[in-house]
N, C-alpha and C. Protein backbone atom coordinates (compact mmCIF):
# COMPACT_ATOMS: atom_id res chain seq x y z
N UNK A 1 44.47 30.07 104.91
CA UNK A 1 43.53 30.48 105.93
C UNK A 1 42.15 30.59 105.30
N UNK A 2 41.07 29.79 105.74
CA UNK A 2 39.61 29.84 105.16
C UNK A 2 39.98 29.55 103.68
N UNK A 3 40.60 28.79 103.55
CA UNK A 3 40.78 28.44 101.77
C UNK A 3 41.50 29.61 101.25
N UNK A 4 41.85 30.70 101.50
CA UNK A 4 42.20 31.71 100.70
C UNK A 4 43.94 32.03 101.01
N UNK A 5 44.57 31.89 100.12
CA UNK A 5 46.23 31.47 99.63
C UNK A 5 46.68 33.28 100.26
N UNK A 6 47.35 33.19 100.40
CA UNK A 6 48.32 34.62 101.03
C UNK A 6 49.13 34.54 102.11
N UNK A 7 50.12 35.44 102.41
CA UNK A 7 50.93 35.70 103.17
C UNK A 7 49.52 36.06 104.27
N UNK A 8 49.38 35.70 105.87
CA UNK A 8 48.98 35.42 106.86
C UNK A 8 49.82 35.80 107.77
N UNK A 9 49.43 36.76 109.02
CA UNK A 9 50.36 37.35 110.27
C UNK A 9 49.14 37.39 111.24
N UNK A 10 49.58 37.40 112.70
CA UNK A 10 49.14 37.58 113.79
C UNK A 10 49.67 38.76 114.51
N UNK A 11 49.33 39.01 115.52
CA UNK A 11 49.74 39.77 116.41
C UNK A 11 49.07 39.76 118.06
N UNK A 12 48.40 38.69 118.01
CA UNK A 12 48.00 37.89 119.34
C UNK A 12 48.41 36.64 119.67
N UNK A 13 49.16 36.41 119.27
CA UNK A 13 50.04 34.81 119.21
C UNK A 13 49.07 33.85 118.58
N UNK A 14 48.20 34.07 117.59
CA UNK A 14 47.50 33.16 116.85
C UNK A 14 46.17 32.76 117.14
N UNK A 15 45.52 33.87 117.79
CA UNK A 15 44.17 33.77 118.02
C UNK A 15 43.19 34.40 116.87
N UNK A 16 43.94 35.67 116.31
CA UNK A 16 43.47 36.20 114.95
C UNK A 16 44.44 36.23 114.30
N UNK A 17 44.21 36.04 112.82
CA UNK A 17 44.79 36.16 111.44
C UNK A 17 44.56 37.11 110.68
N UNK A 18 45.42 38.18 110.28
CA UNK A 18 45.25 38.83 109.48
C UNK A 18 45.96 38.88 107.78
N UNK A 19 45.52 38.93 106.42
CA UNK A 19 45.79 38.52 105.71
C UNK A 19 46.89 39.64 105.25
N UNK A 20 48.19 39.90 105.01
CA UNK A 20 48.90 40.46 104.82
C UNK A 20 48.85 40.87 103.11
N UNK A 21 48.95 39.84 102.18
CA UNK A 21 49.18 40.29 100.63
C UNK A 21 48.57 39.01 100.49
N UNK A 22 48.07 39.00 99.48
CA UNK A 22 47.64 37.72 98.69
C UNK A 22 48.80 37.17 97.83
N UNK A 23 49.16 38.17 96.61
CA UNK A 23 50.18 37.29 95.67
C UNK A 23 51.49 38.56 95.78
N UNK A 24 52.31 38.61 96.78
CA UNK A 24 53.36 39.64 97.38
C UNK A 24 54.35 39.55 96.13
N UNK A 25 54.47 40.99 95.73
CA UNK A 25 55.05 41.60 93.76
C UNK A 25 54.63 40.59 93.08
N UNK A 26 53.15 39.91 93.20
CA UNK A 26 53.07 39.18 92.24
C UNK A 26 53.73 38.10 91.79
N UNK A 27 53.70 37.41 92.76
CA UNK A 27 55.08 36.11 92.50
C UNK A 27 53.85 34.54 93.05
N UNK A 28 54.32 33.94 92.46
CA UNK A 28 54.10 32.72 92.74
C UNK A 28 55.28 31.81 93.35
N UNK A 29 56.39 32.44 93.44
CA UNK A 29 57.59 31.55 93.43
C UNK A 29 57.30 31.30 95.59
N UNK A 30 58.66 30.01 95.59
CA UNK A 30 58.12 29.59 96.74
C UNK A 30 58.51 31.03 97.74
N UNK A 31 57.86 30.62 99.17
CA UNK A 31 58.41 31.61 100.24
C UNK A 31 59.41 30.49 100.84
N UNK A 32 60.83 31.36 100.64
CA UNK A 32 61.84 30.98 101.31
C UNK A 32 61.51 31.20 103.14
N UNK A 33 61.83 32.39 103.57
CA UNK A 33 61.79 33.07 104.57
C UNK A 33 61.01 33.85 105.16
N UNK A 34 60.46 33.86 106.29
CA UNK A 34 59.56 35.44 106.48
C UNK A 34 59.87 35.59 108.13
N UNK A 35 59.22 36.82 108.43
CA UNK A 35 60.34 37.60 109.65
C UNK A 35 59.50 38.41 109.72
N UNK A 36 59.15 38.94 111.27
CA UNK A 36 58.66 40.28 111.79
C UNK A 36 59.86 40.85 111.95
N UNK A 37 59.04 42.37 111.90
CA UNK A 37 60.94 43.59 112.18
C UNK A 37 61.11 43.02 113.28
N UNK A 38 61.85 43.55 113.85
CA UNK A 38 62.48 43.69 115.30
C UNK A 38 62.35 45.08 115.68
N UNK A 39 62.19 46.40 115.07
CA UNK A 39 62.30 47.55 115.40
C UNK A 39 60.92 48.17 115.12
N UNK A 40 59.57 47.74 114.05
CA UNK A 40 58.75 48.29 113.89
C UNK A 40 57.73 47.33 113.85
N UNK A 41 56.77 47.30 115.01
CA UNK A 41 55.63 46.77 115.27
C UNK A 41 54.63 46.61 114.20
N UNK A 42 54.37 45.60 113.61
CA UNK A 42 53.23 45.47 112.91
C UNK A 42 54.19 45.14 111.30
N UNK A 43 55.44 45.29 111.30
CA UNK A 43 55.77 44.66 110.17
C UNK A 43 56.46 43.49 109.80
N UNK A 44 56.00 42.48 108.38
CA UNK A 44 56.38 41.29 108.21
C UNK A 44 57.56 41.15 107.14
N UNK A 45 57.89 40.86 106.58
CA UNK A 45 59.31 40.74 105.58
C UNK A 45 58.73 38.86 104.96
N UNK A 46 58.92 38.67 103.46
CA UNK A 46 58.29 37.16 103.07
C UNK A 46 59.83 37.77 102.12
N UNK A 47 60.82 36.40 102.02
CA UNK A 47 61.64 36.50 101.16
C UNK A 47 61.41 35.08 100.32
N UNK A 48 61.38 35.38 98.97
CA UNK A 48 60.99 34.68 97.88
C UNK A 48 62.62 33.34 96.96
N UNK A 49 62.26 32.70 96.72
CA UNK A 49 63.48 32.13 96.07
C UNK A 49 63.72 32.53 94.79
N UNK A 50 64.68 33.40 94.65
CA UNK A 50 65.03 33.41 93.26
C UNK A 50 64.17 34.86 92.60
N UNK A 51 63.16 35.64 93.36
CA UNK A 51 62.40 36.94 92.71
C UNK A 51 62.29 37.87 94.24
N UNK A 52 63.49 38.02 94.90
CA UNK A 52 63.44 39.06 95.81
C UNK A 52 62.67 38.93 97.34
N UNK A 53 62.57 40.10 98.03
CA UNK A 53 61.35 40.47 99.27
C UNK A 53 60.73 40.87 98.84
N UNK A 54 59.55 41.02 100.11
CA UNK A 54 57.92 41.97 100.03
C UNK A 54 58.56 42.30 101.61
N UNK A 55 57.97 43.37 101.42
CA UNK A 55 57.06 43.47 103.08
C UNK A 55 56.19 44.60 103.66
N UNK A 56 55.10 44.54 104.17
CA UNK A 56 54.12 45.23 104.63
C UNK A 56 53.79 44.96 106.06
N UNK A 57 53.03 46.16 106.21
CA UNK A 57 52.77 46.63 107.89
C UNK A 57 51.35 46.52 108.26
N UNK A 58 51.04 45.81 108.94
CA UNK A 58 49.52 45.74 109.84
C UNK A 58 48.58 46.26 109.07
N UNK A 59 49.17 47.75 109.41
CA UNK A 59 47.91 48.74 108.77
C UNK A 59 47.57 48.76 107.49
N UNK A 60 48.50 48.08 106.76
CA UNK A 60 47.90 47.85 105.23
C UNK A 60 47.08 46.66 104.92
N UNK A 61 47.65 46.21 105.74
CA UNK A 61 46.51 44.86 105.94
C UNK A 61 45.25 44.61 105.86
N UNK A 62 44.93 43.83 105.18
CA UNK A 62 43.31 43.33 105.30
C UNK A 62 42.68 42.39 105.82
N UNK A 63 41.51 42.93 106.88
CA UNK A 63 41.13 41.91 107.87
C UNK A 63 40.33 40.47 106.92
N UNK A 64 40.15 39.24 107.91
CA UNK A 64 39.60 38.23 107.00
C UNK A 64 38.84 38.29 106.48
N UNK A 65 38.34 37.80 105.31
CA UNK A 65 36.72 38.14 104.82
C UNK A 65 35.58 36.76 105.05
């Protein structure tokens, strides 16, 4: 998004972007999977191949720069 590499979420069906983590625990490895909860609004889940999950909520989020 705008050149800048990170995990990326919406919450208007893709009219704004908000940048979730840049490098999520610090991994470079690929993103297998990623998933909003189902039970808590505003959170994303990125599952990694081979070095685990991340996941963070809206409000930690940082708007675009």
């Amino acid at each position: 998004m705008n050149n800048q590499y990170g995990i990326w979420l919406s919450t208007d069906q893709g009219s704004t972007w908000t940048q979730a983590g840049e490098w999520p625990l610090n991994s470079l490895d690929a993103v297998k999977t990623i998933s909003g909860d189902m039970n808590q609004h505003g959170r994303v889940y990125v599952g990694f191949g081979g070095s685990g999950y991340a996941y963070r909520d809206v409000a930690d989020a940082v708007a675009p720069r």
